[in-house]
Each structure stands twice: as structure tokens, then as C-alpha cells.
Protein backbone atom coordinates (compact mmCIF):
# COMPACT_ATOMS: atom_id res chain seq x y z
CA UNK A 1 2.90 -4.99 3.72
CA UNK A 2 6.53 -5.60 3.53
CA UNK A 3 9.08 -6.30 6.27
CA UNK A 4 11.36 -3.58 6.75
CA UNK A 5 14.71 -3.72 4.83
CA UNK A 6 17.54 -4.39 8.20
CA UNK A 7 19.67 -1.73 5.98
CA UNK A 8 17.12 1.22 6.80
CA UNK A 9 15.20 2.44 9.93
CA UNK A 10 11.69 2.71 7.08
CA UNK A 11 8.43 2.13 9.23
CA UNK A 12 6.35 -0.87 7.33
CA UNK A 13 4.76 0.19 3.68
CA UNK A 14 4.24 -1.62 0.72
CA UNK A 15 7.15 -3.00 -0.77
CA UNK A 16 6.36 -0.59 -4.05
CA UNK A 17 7.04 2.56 -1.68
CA UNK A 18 9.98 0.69 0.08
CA UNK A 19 11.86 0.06 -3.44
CA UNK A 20 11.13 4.02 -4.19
CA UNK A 21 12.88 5.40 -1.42
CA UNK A 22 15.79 3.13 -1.69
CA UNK A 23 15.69 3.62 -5.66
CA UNK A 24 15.99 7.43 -4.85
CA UNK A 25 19.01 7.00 -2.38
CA UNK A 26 16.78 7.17 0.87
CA UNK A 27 18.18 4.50 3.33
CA UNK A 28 17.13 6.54 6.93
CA UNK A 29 13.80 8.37 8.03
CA UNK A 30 16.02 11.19 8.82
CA UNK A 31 17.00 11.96 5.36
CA UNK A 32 13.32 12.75 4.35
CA UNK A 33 13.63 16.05 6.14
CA UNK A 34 15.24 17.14 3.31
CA UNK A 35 12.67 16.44 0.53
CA UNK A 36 9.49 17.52 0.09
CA UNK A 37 6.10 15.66 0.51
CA UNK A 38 5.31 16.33 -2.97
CA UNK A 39 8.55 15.16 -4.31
CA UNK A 40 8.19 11.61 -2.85
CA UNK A 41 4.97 11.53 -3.97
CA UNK A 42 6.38 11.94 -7.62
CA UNK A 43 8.29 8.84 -7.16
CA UNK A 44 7.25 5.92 -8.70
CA UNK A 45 5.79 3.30 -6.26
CA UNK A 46 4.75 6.02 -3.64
CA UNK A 47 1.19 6.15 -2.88
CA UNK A 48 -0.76 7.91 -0.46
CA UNK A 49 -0.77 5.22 2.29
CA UNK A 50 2.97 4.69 2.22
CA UNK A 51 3.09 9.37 2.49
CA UNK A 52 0.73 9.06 5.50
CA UNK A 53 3.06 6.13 7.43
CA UNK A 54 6.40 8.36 6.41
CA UNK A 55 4.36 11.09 8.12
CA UNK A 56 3.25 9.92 10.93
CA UNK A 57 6.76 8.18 11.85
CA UNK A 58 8.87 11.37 11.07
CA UNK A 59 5.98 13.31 13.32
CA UNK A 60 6.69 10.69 16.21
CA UNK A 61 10.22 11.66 16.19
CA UNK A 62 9.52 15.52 15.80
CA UNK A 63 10.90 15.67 12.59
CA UNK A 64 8.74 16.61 9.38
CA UNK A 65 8.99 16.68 5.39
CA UNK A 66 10.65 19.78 3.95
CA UNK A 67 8.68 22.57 2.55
């Protein structure tokens, strides 16, 4: 696992998964309420780990993916 980039508020994944969301203009969890699961998972890098911790942290802070 990676360290979280200081420029983004990302719960720890693999640094493959970290360079996808910032690749694709993601730089806050909040912003993935606006994409679907399925989407990210079409990005390059994302795996099914690094969906599950996105999850999980957007479910902590009552937010989910979009449909």
C-alpha cells in the first residue's frame, strides 16, 4: 500500500488505484458520488481491493457511488 497523496482525502490503496483516480481528475472522496462503481472500475489501475476500500470509506461517511 501507498501513503495517501496530502493533496486528496483518498483512504490507503495501491498506488496503481491512487494514480487512476487522480489520472481521471478525482482529488476528494466526495467527488466519487458522482461516478459510478462500474466506471472506476474501467479505469486503468483500479482493482477490486482498491473498489471495496473506496466503498467502505464513502459508506463511513454516508455517502455512496452513483448509480
Amino acid at each position: 500500500m501507498t501513503e495517501p497523496d496530502p493533496d486528496t482525502d483518498f483512504p490507503k490503496t495501491g498506488a496503481p488505484a491512487q494514480r487512476a483516480l487522480i489520472g481521471a481528475g478525482y482529488t476528494r472522496l466526495a467527488q466519487l458520488t458522482s461516478v459510478s462503481e462500474k466506471e472506476l472500475g474501467a479505469l486503468h489501475g483500479m482493482g477490486p481491493k482498491a473498489l471495496r476500500i473506496l466503498r467502505e470509506a464513502l459508506s463511513e461517511r454516508g455517502l455512496s457511488f452513483a448509480d
